[in-house]
Protein backbone atom coordinates (compact mmCIF):
# COMPACT_ATOMS: atom_id res chain seq x y z
CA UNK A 1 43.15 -111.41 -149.82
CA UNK A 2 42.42 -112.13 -153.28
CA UNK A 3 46.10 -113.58 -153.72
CA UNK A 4 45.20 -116.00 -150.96
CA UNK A 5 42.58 -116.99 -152.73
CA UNK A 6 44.15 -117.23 -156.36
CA UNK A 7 46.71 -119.24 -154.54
CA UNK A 8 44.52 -121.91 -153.01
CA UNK A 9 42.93 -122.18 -156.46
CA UNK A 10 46.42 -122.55 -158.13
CA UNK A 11 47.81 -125.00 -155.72
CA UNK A 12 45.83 -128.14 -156.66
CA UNK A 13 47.01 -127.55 -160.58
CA UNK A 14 50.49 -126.75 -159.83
CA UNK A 15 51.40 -130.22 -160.25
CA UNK A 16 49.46 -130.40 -163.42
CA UNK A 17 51.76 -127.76 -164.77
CA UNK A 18 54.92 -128.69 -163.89
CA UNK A 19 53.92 -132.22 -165.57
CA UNK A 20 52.60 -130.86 -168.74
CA UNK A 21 55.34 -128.17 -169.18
CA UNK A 22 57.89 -131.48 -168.84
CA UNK A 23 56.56 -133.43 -171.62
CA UNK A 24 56.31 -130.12 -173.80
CA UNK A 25 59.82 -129.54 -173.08
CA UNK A 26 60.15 -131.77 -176.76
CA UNK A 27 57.01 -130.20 -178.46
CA UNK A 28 57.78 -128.00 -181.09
CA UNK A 29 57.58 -124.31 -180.50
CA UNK A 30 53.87 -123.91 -181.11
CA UNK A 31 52.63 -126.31 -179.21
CA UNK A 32 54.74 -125.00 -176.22
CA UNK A 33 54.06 -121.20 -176.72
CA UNK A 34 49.95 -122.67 -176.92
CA UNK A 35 50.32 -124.42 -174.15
CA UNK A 36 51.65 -121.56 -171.90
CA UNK A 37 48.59 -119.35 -173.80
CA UNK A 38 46.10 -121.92 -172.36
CA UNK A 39 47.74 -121.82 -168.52
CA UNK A 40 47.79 -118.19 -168.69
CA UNK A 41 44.06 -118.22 -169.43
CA UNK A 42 43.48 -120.41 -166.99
CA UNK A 43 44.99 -118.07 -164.56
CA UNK A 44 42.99 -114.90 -165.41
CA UNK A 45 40.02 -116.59 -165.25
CA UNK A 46 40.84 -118.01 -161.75
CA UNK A 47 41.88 -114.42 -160.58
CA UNK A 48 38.74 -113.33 -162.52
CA UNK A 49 40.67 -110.75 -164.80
CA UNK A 50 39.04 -109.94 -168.08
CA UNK A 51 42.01 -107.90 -170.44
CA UNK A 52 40.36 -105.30 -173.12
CA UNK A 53 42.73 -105.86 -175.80
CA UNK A 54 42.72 -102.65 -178.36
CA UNK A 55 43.92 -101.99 -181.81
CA UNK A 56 45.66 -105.47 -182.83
CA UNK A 57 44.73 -103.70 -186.14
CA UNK A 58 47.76 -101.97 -185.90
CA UNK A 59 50.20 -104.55 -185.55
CA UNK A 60 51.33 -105.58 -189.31
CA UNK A 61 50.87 -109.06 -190.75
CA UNK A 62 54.03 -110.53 -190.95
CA UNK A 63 56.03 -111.74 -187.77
CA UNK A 64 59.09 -110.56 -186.83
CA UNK A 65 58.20 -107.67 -184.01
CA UNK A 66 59.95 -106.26 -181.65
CA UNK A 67 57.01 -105.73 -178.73
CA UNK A 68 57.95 -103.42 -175.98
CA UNK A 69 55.73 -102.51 -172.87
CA UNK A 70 55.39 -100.51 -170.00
CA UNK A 71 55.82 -102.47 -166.84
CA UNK A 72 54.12 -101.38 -163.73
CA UNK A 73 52.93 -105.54 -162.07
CA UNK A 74 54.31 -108.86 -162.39
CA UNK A 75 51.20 -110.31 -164.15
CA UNK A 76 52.35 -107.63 -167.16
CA UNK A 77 53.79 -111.30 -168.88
CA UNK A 78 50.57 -113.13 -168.42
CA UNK A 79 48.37 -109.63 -169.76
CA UNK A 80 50.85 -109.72 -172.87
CA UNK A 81 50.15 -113.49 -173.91
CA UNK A 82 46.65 -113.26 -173.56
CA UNK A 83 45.93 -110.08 -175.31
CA UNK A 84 48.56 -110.69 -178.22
CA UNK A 85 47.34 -112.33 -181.55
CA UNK A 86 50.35 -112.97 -182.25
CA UNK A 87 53.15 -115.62 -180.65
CA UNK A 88 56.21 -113.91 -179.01
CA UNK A 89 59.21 -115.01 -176.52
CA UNK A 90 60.31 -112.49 -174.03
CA UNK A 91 63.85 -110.83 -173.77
CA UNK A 92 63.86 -110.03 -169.81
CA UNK A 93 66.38 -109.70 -167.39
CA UNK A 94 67.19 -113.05 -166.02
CA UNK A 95 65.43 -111.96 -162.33
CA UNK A 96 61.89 -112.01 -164.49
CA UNK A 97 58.65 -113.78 -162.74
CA UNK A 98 55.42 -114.99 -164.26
CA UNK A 99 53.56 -115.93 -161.18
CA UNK A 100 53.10 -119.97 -161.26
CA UNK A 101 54.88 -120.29 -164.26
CA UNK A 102 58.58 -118.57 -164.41
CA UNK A 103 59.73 -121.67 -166.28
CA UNK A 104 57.14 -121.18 -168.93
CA UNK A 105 59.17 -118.06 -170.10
CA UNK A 106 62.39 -120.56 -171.03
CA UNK A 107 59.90 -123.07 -172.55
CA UNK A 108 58.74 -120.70 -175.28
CA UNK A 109 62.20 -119.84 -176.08
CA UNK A 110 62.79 -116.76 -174.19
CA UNK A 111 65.92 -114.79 -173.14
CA UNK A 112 66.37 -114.03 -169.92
CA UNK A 113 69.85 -112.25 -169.79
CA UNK A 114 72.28 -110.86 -167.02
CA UNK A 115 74.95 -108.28 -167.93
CA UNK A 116 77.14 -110.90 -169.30
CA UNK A 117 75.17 -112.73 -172.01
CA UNK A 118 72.95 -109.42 -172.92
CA UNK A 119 75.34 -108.85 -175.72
CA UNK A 120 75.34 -112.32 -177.49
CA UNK A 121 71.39 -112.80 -176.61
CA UNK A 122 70.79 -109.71 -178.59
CA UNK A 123 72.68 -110.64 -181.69
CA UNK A 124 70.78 -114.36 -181.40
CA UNK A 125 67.47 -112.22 -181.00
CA UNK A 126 67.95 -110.39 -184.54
CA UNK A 127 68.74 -113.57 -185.93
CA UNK A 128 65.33 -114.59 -184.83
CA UNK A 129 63.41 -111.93 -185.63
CA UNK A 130 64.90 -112.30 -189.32
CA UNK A 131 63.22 -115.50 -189.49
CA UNK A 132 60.32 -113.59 -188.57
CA UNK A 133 60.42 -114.54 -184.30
CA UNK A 134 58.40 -112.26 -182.49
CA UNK A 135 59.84 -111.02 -179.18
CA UNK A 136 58.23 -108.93 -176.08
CA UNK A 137 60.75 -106.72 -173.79
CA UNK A 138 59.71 -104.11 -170.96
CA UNK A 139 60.33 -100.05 -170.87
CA UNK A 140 61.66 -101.47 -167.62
CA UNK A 141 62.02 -104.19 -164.99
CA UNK A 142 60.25 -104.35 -161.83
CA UNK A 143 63.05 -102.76 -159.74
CA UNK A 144 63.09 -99.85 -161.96
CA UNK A 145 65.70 -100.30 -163.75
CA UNK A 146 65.51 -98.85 -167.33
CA UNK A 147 65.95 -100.77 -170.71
CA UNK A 148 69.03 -99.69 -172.26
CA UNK A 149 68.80 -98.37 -175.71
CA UNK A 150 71.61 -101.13 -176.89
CA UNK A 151 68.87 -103.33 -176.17
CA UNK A 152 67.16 -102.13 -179.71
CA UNK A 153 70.33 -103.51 -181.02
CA UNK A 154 68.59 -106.48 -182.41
CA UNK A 155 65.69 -104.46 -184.13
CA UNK A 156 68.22 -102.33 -185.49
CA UNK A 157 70.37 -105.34 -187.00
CA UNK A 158 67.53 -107.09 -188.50
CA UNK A 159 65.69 -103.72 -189.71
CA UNK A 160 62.19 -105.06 -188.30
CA UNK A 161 59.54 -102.89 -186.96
CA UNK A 162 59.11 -101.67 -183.47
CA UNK A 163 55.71 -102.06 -181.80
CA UNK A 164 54.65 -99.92 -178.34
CA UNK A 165 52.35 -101.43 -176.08
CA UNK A 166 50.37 -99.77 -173.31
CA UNK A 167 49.75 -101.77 -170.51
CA UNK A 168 46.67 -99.72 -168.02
CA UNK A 169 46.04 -100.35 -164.66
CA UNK A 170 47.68 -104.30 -164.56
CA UNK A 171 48.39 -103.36 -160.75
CA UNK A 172 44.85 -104.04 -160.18
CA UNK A 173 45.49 -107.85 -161.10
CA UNK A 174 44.94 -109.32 -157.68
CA UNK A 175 42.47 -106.37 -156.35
CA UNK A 176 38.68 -107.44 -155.70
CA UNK A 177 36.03 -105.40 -157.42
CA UNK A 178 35.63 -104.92 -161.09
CA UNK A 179 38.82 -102.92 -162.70
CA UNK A 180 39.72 -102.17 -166.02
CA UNK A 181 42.54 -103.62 -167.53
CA UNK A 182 43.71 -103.34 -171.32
CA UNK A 183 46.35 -104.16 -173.32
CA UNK A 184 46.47 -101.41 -176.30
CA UNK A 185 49.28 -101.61 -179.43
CA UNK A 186 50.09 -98.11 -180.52
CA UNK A 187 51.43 -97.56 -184.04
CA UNK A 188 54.38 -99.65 -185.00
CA UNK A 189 57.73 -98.05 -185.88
CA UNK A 190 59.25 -99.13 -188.91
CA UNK A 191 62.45 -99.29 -189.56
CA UNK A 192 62.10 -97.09 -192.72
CA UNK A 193 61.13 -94.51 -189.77
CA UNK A 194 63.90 -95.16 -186.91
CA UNK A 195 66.63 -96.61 -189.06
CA UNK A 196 67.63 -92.56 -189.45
CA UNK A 197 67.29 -92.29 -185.47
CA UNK A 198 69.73 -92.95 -182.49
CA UNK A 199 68.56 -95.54 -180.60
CA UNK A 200 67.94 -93.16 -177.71
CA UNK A 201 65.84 -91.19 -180.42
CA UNK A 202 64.05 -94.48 -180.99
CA UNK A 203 63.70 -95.57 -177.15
CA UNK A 204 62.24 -91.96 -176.55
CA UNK A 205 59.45 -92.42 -179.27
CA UNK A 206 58.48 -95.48 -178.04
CA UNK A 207 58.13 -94.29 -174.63
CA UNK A 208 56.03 -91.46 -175.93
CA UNK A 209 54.01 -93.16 -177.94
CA UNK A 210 53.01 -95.55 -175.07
CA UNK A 211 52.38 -92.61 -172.62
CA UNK A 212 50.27 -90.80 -175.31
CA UNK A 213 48.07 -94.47 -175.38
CA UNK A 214 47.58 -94.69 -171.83
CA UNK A 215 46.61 -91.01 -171.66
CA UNK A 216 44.06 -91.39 -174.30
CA UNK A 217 42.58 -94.60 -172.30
CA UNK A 218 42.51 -92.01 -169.19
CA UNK A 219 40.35 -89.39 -171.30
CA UNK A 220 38.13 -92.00 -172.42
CA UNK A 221 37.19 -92.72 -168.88
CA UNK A 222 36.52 -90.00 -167.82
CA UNK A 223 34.33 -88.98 -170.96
């Protein structure tokens, strides 16, 4: 019911959108990725989401990250850009939604790759992240389908650090009723510290040190 709603509320600016997201299509990149930031806000405070956003002390201060998420709702994109400090394109499969604004995620220079362009999208994402690009990829896709550990390729190449995020309870997005969402960056991995590591090594780590977050968040609650 509260999608209905959300929609009803998002149907009188979706014009507004796809006009504005035109003319930024020849802004340069920070105007676009603030742009989408200001949409996305507009949407959690239509669907009445508030994001607790914990330990952006952790995350280093130079750019060039490799963010990478657990993915359990398809608002995870719009909980990422609101609760990072930091601006970031996503590297998604190419079947990737942001509710009311899927075309946002190619306006802030994102890649959104199929089996036959992963390759060379990876080898144009270290390029990026050696001019100190952020980018945001998921522990997964929607359909369950597992990121690959080729896909830490890029990090590899350009030797930049790895940063977990744990995304809690985003399923809750569209529920009624006060829930609590957060958006919690666990300690990066540098590549001094997974260089030495497969990348299954690395993709393991990562995956632990996202499920040791969200378990911490869990024993908080409770307390």
């Amino acid at each position: 019911m509260k999608r209905f709603f959300v929609f009803i509320k998002m149907f009188f600016v979706l014009p507004t959108m796809f006009f504005s997201r035109k003319r930024a299509k020849e802004q340069p990149y920070l105007e676009r990725i603030q742009l989408t930031k200001i949409w996305v806000r507009y949407i959690l405070n239509n669907a009445a989401v508030k994001v607790q956003v914990q330990n952006t002390n952790l995350i280093p201060l130079e750019d060039g990250y490799t963010f990478i998420s657990n993915h359990e709702s398809k608002y995870d994109g719009h909980l990422c850009l609101a609760a990072n400090p930091l601006n970031f394109s996503f590297f998604v499969n190419a079947h990737e939604r942001l509710p009311y604004m899927t075309s946002f995620i190619e306006l802030i220079d994102s890649y959104r790759y199929n089996i036959d362009s992963r390759d060379d999208y990876l080898i144009g994402m270290s390029q990026n992240l050696l001019q100190h690009k952020n980018f945001h990829l998921f522990l997964e896709d929607l359909d369950h389908q597992a990121l690959s550990s080729s896909q830490l390729d890029a990090a590899y190449i350009s030797k930049t650090a790895i940063i977990p995020v744990a995304i809690k309870n985003s399923k809750s997005f569209m529920k009624f009723g006060h829930h609590h969402i957060s958006v919690a960056y666990c300690t990066p991995l540098h590549y001094e510290e997974y260089g030495t590591l497969s990348a299954e090594e690395t993709l393991k780590e990562i995956r632990t040190r996202i499920e040791n977050e969200l378990k911490q968040g869990e024993s908080h609650e409770i307390s």
